[in-house]
C-alpha atoms as a PDB file:
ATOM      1  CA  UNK A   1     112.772  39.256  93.134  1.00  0.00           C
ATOM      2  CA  UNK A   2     114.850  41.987  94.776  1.00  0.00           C
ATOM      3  CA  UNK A   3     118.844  41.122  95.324  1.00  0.00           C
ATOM      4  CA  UNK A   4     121.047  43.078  97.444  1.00  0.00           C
ATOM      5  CA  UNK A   5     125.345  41.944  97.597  1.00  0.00           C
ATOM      6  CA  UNK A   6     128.491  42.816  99.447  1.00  0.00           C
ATOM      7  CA  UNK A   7     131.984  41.968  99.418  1.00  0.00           C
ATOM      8  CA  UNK A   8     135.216  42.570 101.742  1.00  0.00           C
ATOM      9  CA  UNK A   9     138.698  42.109 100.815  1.00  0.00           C
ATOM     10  CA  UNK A  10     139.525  40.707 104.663  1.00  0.00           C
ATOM     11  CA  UNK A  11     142.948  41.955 103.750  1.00  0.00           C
ATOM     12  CA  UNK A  12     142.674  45.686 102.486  1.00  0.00           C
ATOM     13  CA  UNK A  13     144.040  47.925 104.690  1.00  0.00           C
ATOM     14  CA  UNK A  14     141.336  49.153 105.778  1.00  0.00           C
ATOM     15  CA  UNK A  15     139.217  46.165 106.736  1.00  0.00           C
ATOM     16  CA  UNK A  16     142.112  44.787 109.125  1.00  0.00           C
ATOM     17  CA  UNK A  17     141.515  44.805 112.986  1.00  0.00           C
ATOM     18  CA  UNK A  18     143.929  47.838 114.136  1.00  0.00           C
ATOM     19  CA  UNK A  19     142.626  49.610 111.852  1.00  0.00           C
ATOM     20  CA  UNK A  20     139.221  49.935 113.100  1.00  0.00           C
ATOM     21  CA  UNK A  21     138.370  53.030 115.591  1.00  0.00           C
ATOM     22  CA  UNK A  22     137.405  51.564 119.132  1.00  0.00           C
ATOM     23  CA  UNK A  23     134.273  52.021 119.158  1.00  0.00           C
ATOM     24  CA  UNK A  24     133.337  50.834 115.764  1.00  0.00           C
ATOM     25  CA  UNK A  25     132.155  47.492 117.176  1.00  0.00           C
ATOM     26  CA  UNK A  26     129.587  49.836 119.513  1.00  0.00           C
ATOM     27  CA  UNK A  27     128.103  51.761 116.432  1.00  0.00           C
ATOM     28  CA  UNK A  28     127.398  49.071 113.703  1.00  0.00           C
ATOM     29  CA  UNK A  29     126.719  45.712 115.617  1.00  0.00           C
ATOM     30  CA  UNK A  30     123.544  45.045 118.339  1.00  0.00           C
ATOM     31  CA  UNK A  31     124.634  43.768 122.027  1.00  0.00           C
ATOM     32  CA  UNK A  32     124.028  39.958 120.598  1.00  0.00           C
ATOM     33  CA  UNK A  33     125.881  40.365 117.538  1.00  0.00           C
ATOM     34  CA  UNK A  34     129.150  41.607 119.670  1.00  0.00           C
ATOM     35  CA  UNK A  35     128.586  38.755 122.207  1.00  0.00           C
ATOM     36  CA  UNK A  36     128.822  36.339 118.821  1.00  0.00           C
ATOM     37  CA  UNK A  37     132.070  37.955 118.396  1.00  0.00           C
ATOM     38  CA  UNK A  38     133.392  37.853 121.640  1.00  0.00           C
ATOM     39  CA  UNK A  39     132.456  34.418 121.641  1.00  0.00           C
ATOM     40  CA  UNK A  40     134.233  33.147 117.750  1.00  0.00           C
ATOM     41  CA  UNK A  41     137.576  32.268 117.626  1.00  0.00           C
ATOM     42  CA  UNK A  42     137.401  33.800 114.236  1.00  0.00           C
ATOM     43  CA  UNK A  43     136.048  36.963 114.894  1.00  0.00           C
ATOM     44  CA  UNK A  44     138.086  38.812 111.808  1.00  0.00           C
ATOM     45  CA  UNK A  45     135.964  37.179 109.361  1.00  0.00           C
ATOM     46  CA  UNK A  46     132.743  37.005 111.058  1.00  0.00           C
ATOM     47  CA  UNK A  47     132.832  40.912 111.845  1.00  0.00           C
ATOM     48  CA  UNK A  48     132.825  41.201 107.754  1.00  0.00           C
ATOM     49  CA  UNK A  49     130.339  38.607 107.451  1.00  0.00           C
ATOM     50  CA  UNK A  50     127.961  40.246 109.750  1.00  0.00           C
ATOM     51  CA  UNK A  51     128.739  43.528 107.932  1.00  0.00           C
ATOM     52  CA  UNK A  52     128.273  42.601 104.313  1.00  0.00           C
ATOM     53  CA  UNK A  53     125.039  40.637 105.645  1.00  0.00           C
ATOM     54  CA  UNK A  54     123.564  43.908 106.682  1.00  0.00           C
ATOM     55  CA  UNK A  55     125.191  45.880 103.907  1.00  0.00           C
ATOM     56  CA  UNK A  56     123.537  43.426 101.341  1.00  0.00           C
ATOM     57  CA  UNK A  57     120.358  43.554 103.124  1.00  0.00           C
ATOM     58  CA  UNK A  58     120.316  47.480 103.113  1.00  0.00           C
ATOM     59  CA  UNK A  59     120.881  47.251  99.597  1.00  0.00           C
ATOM     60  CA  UNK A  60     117.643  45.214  99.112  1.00  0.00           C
ATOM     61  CA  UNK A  61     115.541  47.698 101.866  1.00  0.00           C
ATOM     62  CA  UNK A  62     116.850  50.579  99.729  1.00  0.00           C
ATOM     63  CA  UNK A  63     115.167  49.243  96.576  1.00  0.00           C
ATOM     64  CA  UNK A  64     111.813  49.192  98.751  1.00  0.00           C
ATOM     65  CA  UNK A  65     111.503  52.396 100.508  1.00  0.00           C
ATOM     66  CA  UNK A  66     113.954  55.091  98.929  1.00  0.00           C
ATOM     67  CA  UNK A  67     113.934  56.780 102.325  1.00  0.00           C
ATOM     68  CA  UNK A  68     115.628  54.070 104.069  1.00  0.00           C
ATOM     69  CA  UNK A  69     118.875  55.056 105.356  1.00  0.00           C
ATOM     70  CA  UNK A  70     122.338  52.706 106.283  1.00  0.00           C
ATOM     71  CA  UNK A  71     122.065  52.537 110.170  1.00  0.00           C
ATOM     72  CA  UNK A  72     123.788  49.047 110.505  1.00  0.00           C
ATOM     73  CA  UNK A  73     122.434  48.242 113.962  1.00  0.00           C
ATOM     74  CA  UNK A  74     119.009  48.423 112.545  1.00  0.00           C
ATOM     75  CA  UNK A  75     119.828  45.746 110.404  1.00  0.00           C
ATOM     76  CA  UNK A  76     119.765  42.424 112.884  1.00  0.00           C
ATOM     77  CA  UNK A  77     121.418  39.273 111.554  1.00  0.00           C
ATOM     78  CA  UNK A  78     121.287  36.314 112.591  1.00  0.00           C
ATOM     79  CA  UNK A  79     122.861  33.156 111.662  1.00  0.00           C
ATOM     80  CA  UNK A  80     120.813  30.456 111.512  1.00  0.00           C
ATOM     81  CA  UNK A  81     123.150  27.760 109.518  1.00  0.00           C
ATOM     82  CA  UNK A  82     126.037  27.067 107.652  1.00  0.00           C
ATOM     83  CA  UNK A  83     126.267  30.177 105.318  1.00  0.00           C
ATOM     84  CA  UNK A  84     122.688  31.103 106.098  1.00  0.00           C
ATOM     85  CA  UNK A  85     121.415  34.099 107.633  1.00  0.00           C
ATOM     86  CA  UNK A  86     118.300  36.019 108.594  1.00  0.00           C
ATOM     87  CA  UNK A  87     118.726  40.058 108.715  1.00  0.00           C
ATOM     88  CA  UNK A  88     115.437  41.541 110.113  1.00  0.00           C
ATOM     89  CA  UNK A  89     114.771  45.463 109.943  1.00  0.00           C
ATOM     90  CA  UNK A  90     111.658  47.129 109.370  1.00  0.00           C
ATOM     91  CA  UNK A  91     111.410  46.551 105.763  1.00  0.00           C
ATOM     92  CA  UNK A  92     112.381  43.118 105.533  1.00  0.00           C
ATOM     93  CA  UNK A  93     112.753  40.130 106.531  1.00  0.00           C
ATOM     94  CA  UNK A  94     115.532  39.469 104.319  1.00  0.00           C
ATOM     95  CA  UNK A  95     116.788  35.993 103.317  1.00  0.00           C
ATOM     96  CA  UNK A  96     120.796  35.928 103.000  1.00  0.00           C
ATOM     97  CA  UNK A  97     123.432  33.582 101.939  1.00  0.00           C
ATOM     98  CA  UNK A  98     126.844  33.843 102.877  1.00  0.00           C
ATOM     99  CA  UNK A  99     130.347  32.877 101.522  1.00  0.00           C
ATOM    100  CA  UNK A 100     133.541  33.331 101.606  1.00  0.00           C
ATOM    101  CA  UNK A 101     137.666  32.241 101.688  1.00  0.00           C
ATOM    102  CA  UNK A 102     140.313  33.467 103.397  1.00  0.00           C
ATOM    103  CA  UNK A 103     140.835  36.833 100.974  1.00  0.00           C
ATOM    104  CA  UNK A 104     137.312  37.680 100.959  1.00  0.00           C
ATOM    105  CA  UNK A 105     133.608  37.531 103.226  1.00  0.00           C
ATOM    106  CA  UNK A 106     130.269  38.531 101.086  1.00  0.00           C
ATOM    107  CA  UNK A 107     126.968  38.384 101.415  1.00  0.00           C
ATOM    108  CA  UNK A 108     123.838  37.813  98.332  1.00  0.00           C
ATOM    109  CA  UNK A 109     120.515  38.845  99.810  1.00  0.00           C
ATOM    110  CA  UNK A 110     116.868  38.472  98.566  1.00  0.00           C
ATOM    111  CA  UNK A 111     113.718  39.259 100.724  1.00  0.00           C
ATOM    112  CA  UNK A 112     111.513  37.243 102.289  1.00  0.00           C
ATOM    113  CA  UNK A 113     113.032  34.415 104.485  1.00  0.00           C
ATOM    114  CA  UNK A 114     112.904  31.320 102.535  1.00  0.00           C
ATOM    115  CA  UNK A 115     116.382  29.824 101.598  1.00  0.00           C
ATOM    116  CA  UNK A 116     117.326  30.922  97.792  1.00  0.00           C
ATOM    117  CA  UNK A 117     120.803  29.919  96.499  1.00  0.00           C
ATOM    118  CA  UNK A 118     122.489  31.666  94.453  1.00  0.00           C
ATOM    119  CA  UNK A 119     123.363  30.594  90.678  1.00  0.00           C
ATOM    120  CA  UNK A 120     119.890  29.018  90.559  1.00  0.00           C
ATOM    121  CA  UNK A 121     118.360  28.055  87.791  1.00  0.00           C
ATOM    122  CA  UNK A 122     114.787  28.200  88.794  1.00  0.00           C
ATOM    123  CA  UNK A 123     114.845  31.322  89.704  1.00  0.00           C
ATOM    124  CA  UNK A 124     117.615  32.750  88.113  1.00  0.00           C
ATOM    125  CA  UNK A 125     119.675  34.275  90.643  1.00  0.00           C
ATOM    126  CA  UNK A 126     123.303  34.308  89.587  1.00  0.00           C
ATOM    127  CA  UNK A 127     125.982  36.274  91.423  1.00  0.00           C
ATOM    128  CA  UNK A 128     129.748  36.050  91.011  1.00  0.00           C
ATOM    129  CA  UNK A 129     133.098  37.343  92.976  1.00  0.00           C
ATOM    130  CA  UNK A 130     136.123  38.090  90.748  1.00  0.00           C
ATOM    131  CA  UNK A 131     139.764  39.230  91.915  1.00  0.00           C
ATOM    132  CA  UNK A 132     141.120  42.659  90.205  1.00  0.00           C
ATOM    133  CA  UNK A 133     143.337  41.243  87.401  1.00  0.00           C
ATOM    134  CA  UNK A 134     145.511  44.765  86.914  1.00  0.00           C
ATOM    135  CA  UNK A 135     146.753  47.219  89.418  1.00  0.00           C
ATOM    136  CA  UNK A 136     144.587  49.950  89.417  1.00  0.00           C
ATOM    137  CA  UNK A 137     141.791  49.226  87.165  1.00  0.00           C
ATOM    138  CA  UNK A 138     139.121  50.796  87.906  1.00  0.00           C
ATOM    139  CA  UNK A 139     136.602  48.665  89.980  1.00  0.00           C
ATOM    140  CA  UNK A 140     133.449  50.427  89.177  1.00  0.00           C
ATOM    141  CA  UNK A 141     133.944  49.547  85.560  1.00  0.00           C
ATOM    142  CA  UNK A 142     135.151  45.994  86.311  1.00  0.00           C
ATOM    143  CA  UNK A 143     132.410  44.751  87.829  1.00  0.00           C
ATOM    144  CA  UNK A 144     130.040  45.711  85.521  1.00  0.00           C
ATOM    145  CA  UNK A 145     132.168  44.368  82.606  1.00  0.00           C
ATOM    146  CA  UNK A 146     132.033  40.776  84.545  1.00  0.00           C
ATOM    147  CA  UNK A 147     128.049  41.233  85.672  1.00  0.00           C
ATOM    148  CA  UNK A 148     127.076  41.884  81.902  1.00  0.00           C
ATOM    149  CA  UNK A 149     128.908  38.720  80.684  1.00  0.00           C
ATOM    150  CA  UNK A 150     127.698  36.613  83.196  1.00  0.00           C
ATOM    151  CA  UNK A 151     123.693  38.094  82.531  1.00  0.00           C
ATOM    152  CA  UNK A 152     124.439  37.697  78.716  1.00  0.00           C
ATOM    153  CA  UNK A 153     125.480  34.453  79.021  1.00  0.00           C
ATOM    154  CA  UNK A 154     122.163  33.340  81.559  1.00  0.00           C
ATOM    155  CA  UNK A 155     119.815  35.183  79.142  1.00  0.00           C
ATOM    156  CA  UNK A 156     121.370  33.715  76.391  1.00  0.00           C
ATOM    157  CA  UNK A 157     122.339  36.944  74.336  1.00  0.00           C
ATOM    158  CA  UNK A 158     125.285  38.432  72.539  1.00  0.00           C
ATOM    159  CA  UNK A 159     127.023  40.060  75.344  1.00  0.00           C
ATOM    160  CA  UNK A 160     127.576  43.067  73.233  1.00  0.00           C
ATOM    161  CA  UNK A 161     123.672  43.813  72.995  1.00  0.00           C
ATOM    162  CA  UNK A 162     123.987  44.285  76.659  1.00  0.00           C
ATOM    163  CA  UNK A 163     124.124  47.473  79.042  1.00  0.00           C
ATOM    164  CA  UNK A 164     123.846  47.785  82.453  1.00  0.00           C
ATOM    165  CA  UNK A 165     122.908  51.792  83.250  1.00  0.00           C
ATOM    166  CA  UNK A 166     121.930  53.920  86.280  1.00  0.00           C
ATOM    167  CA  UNK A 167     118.436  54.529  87.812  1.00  0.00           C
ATOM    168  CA  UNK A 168     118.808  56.966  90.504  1.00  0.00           C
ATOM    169  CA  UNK A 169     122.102  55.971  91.523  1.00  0.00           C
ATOM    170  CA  UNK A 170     119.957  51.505  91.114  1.00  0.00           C
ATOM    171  CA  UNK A 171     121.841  49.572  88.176  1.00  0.00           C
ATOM    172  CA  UNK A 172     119.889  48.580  85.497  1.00  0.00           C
ATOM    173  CA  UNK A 173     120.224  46.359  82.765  1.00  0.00           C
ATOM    174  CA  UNK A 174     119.441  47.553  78.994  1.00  0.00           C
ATOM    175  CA  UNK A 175     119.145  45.071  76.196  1.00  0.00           C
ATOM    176  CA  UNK A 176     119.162  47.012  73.006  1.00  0.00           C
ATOM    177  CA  UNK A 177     118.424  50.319  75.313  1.00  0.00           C
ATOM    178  CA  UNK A 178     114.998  48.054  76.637  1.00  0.00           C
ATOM    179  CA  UNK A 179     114.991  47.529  80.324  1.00  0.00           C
ATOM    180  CA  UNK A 180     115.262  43.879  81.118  1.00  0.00           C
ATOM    181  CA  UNK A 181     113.330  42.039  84.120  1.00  0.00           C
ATOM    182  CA  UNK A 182     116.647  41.347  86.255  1.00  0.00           C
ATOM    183  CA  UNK A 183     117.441  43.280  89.344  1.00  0.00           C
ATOM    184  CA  UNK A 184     120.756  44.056  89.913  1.00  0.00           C
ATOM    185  CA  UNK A 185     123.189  44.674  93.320  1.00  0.00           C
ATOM    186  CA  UNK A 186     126.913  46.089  92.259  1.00  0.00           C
ATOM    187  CA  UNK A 187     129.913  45.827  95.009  1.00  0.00           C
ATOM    188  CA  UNK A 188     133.293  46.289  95.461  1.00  0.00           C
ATOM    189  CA  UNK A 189     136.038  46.529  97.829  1.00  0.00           C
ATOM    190  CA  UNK A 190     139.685  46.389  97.788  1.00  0.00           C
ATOM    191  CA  UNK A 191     140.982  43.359  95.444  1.00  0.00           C
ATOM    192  CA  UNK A 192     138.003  42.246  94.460  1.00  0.00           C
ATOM    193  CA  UNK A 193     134.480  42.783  92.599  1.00  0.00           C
ATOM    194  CA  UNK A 194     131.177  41.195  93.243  1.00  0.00           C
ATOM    195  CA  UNK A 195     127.482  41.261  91.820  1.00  0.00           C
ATOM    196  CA  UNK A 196     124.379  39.337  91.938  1.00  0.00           C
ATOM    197  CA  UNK A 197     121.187  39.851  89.574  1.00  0.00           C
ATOM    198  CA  UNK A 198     117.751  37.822  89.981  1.00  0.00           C
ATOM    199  CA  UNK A 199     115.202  37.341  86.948  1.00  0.00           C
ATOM    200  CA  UNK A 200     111.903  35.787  86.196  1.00  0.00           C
ATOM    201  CA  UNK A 201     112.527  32.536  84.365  1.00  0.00           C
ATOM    202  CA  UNK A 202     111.799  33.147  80.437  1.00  0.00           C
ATOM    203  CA  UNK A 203     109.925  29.989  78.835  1.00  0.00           C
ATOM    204  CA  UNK A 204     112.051  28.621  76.189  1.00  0.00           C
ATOM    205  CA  UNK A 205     110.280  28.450  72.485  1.00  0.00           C
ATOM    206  CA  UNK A 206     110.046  24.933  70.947  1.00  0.00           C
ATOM    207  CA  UNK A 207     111.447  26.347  67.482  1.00  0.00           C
ATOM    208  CA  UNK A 208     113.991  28.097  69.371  1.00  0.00           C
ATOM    209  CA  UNK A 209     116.755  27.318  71.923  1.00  0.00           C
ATOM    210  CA  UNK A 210     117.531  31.073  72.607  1.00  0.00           C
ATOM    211  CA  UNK A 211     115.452  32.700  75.579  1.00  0.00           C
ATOM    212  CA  UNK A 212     113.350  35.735  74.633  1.00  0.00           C
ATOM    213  CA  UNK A 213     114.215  39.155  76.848  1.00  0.00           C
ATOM    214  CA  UNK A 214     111.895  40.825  74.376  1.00  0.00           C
ATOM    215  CA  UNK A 215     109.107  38.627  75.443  1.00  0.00           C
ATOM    216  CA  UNK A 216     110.164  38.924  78.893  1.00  0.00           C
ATOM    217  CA  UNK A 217     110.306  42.729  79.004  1.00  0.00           C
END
């Protein structure tokens, strides 16, 4: 299963309203996704929702057809429940979840448009949001430091076995330099860090409680 993810710090400086050009609304959102804004009395947040929905969802598209470029309008959302949303485009559909507080909106996405939650267990997709603990870390490096705990821990390996690498600009996820089955989605912005990862469900062996990746790969 493929997994796209976004995040926005609703409070960097760049994300706030006055900071937007005019016509920004115009270029990334359809005529029915500005009337949902016009219409929310919490239009702030919801303009990042709507974003990282289609951000996440590009993410996912990319994976699919290389060509695929980030035009935002062509990536329709819409909400059809309480953190639930649909993003259509020509590669999808594309099934999203949605969550956020009031430091931070992002989005997990998977394709297809049946409801998958993240952190679950059947289908092991796991995702996480973590705030920048020191000034000026570097968030690149961060968030790959949190998503290779959090897929060590899952897959039930030493965390130290453990790599996550590049594949034409995809992450990847190395266990003793063997690609693993898990698809990966990186993100960050301002404050914060966020990744999600999906993987095929290894059977556990009856001598064994550890899950095998070899077997698996």
């Amino acid at each position: 299963m493929l997994v796209g993810n976004d995040v926005v710090d609703l409070h960097d400086p760049e994300s706030r309203p006055e900071a937007l050009h005019d016509r920004f609304d115009v270029r990334v959102f359809t005529s029915d996704e500005r009337e949902t804004l016009s219409a929310s009395a919490s239009a702030h947040p919801l303009r990042w929702t709507l974003w990282a929905a289609k951000e996440s969802a590009y993410k996912v598209a990319k994976k699919l057809d290389p060509a695929v470029r980030f035009l935002p309008r062509d990536f329709v959302v819409r909400l059809i429940g309480e953190g639930r949303a649909v993003v259509t485009h020509e590669a999808g559909p594309f099934n999203v979840r949605l969550y956020g507080t009031d430091e931070w909106v992002g989005a997990v996405t998977t394709r297809g448009v049946a409801p998958v939650a993240a952190d679950d267990p059947v289908t092991h997709v796991g995702s996480g949001i973590e705030r920048l603990g020191v000034p000026g870390a570097d968030p690149s490096q961060a968030v790959r430091e949190f998503a290779r705990a959090a897929i060590a821990l899952r897959m039930n390996l030493p965390t130290g076995e453990v790599r996550i690498a590049a594949d034409r600009g995809i992450p990847v996820v190395l266990w003793r330099d063997r690609r693993l089955p898990v698809d990966l989605s990186l993100s960050h912005h301002g404050r914060f860090v966020a990744w999600a990862w999906s993987a095929q469900p290894t059977p556990r062996s009856d001598h064994s409680s550890r899950e095998s990746p070899a077997t698996a790969a």
